[in-house]
Protein backbone atom coordinates (compact mmCIF):
# COMPACT_ATOMS: atom_id res chain seq x y z
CA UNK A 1 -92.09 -53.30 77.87
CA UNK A 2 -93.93 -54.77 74.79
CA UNK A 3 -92.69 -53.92 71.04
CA UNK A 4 -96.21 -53.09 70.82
CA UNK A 5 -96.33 -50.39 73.83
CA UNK A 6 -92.96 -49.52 72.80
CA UNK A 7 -94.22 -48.57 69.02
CA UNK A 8 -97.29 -47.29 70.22
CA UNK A 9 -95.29 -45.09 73.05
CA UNK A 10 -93.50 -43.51 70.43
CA UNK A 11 -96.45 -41.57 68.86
CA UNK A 12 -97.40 -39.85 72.17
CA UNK A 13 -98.49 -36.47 71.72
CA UNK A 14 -99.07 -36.85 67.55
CA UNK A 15 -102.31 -34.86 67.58
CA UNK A 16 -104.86 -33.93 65.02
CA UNK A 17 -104.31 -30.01 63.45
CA UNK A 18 -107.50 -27.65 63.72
CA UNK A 19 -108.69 -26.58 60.89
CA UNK A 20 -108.45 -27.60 57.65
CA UNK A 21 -105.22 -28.99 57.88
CA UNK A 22 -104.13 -32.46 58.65
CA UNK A 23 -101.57 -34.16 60.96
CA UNK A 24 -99.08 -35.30 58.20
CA UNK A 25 -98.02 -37.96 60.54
CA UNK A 26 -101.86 -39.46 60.88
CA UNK A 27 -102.57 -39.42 57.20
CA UNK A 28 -99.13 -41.52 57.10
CA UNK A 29 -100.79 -43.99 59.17
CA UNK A 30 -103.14 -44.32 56.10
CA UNK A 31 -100.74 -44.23 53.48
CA UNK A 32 -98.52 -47.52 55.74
CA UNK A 33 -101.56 -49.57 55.32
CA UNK A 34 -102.79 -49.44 51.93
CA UNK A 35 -106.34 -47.27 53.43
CA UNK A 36 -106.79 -44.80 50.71
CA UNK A 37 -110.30 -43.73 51.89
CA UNK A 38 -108.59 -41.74 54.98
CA UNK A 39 -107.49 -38.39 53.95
CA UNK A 40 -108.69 -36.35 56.89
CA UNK A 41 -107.63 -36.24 60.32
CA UNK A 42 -111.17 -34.89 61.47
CA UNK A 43 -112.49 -38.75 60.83
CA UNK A 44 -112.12 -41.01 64.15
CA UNK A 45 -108.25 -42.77 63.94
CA UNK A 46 -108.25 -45.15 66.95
CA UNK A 47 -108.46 -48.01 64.70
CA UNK A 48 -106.27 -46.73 62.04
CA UNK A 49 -103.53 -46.36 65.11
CA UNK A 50 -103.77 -49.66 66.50
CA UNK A 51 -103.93 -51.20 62.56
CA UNK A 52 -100.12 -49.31 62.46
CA UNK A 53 -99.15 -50.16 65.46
CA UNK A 54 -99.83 -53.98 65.20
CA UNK A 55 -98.73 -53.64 61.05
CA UNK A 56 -95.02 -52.41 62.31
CA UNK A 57 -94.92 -55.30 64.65
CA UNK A 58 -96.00 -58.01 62.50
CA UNK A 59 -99.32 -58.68 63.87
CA UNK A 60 -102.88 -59.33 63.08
CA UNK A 61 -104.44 -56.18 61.73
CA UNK A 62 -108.36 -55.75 60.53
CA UNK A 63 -107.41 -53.03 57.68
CA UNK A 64 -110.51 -51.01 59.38
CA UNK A 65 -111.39 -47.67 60.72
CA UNK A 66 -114.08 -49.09 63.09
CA UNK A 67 -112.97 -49.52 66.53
CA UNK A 68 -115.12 -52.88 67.01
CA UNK A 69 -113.40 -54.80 64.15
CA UNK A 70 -110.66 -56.11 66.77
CA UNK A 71 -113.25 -57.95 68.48
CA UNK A 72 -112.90 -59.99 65.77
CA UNK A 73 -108.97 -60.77 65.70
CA UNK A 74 -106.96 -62.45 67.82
CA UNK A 75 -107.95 -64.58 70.25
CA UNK A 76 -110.42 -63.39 73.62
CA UNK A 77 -108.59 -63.48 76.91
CA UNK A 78 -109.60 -62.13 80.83
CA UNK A 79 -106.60 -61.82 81.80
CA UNK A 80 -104.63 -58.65 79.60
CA UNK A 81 -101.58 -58.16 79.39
CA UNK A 82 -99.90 -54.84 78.54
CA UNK A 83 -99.96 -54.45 75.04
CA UNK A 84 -103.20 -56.18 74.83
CA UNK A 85 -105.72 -54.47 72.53
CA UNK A 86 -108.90 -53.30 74.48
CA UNK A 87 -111.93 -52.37 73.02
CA UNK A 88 -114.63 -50.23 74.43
CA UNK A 89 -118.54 -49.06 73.50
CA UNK A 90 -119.45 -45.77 72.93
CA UNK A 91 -123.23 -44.32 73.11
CA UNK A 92 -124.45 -47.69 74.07
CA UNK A 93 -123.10 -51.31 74.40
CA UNK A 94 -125.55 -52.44 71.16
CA UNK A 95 -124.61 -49.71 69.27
CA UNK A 96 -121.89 -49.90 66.23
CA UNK A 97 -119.68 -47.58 67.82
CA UNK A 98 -116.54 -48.23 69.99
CA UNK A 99 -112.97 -47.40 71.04
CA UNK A 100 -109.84 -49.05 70.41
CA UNK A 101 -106.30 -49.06 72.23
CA UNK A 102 -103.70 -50.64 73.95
CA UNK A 103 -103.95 -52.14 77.48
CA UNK A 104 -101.61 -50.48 80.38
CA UNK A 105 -103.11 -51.11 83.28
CA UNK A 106 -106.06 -51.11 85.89
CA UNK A 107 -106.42 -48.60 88.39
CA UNK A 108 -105.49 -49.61 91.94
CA UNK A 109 -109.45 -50.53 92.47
CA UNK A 110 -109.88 -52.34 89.37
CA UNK A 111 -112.09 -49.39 88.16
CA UNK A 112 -111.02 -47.85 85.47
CA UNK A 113 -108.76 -49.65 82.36
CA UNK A 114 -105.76 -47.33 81.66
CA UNK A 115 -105.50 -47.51 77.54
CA UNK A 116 -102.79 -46.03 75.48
CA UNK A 117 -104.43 -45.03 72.05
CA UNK A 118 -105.16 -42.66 68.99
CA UNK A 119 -107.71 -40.37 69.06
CA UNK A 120 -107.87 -39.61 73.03
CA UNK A 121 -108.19 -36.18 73.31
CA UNK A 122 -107.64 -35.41 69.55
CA UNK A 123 -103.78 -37.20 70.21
CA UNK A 124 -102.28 -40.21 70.60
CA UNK A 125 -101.63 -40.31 74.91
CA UNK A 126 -102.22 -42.79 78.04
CA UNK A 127 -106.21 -42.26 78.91
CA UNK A 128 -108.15 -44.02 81.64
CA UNK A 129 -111.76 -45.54 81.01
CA UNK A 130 -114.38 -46.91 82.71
CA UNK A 131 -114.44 -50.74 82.91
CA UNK A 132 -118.02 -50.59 82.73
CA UNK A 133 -117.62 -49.64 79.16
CA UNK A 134 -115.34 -52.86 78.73
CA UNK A 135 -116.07 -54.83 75.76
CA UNK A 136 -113.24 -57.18 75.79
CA UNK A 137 -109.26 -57.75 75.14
CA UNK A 138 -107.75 -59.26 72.63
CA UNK A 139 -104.64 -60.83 72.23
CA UNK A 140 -102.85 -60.15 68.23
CA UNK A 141 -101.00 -63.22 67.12
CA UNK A 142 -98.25 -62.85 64.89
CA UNK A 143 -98.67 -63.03 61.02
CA UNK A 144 -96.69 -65.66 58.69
CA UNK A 145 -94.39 -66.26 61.73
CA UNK A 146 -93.42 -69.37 63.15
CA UNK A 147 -90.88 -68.73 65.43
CA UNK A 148 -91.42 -72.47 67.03
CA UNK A 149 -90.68 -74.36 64.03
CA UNK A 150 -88.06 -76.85 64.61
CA UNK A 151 -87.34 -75.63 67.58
CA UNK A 152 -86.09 -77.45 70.85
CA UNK A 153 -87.29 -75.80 73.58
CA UNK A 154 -86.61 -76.46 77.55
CA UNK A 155 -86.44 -74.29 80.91
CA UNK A 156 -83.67 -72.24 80.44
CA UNK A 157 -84.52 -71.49 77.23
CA UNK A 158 -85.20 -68.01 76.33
CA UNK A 159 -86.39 -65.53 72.94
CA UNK A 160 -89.26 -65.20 70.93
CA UNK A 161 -89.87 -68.49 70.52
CA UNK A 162 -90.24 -69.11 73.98
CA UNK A 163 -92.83 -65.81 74.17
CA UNK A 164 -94.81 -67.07 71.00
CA UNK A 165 -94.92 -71.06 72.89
CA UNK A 166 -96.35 -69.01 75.66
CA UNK A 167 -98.83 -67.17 74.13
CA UNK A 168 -99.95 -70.60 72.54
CA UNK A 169 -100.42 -72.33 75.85
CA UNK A 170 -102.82 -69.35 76.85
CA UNK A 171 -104.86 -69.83 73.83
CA UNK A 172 -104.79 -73.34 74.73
CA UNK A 173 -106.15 -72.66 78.39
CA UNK A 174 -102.52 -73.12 80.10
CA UNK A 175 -102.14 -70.25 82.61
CA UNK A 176 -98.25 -69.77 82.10
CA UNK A 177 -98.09 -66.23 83.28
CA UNK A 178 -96.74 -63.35 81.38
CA UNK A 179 -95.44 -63.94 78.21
CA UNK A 180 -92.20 -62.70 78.92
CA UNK A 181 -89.87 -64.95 76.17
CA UNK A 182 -88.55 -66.81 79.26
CA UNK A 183 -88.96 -70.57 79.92
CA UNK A 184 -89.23 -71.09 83.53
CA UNK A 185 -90.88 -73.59 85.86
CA UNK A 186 -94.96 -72.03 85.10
CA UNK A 187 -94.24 -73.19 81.62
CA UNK A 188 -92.37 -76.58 81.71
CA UNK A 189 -95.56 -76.96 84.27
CA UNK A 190 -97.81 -76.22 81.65
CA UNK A 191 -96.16 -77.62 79.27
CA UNK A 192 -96.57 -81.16 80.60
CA UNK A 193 -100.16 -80.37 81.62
CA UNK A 194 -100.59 -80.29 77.58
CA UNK A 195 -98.47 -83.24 77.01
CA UNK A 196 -100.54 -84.99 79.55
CA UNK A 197 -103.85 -84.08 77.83
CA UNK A 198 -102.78 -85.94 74.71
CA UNK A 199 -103.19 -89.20 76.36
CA UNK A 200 -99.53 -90.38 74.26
CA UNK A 201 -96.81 -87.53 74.80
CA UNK A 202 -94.48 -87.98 77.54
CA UNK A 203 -94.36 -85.38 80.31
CA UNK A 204 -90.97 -83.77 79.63
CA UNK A 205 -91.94 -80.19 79.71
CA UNK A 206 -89.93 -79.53 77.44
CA UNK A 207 -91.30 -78.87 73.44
CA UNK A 208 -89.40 -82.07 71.12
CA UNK A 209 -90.64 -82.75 67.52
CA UNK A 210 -93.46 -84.87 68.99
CA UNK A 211 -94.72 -82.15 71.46
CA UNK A 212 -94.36 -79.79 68.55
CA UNK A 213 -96.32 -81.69 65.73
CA UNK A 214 -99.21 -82.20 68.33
CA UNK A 215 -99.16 -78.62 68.83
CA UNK A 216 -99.27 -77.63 65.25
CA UNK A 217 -102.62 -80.17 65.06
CA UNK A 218 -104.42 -78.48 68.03
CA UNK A 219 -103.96 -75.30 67.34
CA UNK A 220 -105.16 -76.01 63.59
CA UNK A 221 -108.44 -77.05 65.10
CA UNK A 222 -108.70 -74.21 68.08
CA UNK A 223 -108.11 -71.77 65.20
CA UNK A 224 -111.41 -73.05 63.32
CA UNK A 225 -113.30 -72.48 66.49
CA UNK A 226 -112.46 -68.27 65.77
C-alpha cells in the first residue's frame, strides 16, 4: 500500500457535522495548508483532502478547493496506479465543476473507477464512479526531493530511490511496471531502452553518474513540455 492510500486511509469515516457546526478535523485540513478562506465544512472539501493528503507526503499540491486544479499537476498517465489522483466532471464534462480522489481500483468490468476521497457522502470513504465521468489521472511527483542524486543504482537495488527512478522512466514513456521501490529485470530493461535512446550511454541498465546527468537533462526539458 501507498503512503498516499495509507494517509488518506486513515481519515475514513471523518464526516462533515449537520448543522451549524463544523468537523474540527476538516477545518484542520485548512489550517495544515495555509487556506484561510475555508472555515465551513458545508463548502465542497475533495480538493482540500487530496491537497492534505499529498502535503503530508511531500507531494505536489495545487493549494485549491476546486477539484479540476489537479489536472494541472503532475504528470498525465493511462495507466493508474493506486494512489493515483483521479479526477472526475460533475454536471457536464465542459463545465467548471469536478471531483477529486485517490485511485483504488476498477471494477471487475472496467466500469466503474473505485476512488477513495473527501466529500463522498458528506465523509471521507472508498466510493465507486462511473468511468464515463473520467477526466483523467494524475501522477504527484515529489517536491524538493531528489532521492536519485548521487546515487548508484542496479537490479537488486531497492528504496525510494529506486520507486522515484521508476516513476521517472514512466514519465519518460518506459513501461517499468508498478512503482514498487524495487529494481528488477522490467527496469534494468527499461533502463537500457533509455540509455539506448541517447545515441552515447552504454547499455548497463544500471543508473552511473553518466546515466544520471542525462537524466537530470531530459527530464529538465519533458518538464517544460507541462
Amino acid at each position: 500500500m501507498s503512503i498516499t492510500i495509507q494517509t488518506a486511509a486513515s481519515q475514513l469515516g471523518v464526516k462533515e457535522i449537520s448543522g451549524s457546526q463544523s468537523n474540527a478535523q476538516i477545518l484542520q485540513y485548512a489550517k495544515d495548508l495555509g487556506i484561510s478562506n475555508y472555515t465551513n465544512d458545508d463548502a465542497a472539501w475533495c480538493s482540500l483532502f487530496v491537497n492534505w493528503v499529498a502535503h503530508k507526503g511531500g507531494l505536489e499540491t495545487t493549494g485549491k478547493l476546486t477539484a479540476r486544479s489537479w489536472l494541472n499537476v503532475g504528470f498525465p498517465t493511462d495507466r493508474p496506479e493506486p494512489g493515483d489522483v483521479v479526477v472526475f466532471w460533475r454536471e457536464n464534462r465542459n463545465s467548471w465543476m469536478g471531483h477529486v480522489g485517490f485511485f483504488t481500483g476498477f471494477s471487475h468490468n472496467l466500469s466503474r473507477i473505485y476512488c477513495l476521497g473527501g466529500n463522498q457522502g458528506n465523509q471521507v470513504s472508498i466510493t465507486a464512479y462511473g468511468k464515463d465521468r473520467l477526466l483523467g489521472f494524475r501522477r504527484l511527483r515529489k517536491v524538493g526531493v531528489n532521492e536519485i542524486k548521487d546515487q548508484h543504482l542496479n537490479r537488486g537495488s531497492h528504496g525510494t530511490a529506486v520507486a522515484e527512478l521508476q516513476d521517472i522512466l514512466k514519465q519518460l514513456g518506459y513501461d517499468c511496471g508498478t512503482t514498487d521501490g524495487k529494481f528488477g529485470p522490467k527496469t534494468e530493461q527499461c533502463l537500457k531502452d533509455f540509455q539506448a535512446s541517447s545515441g552515447f550511454l552504454k547499455l548497463t541498465g544500471k543508473l552511473d553518474k553518466a546515466t544520471r546527468e542525462y537524466l537530470d537533462k531530459v527530464m529538465e526539458n519533458h518538464l517544460l513540455e507541462f
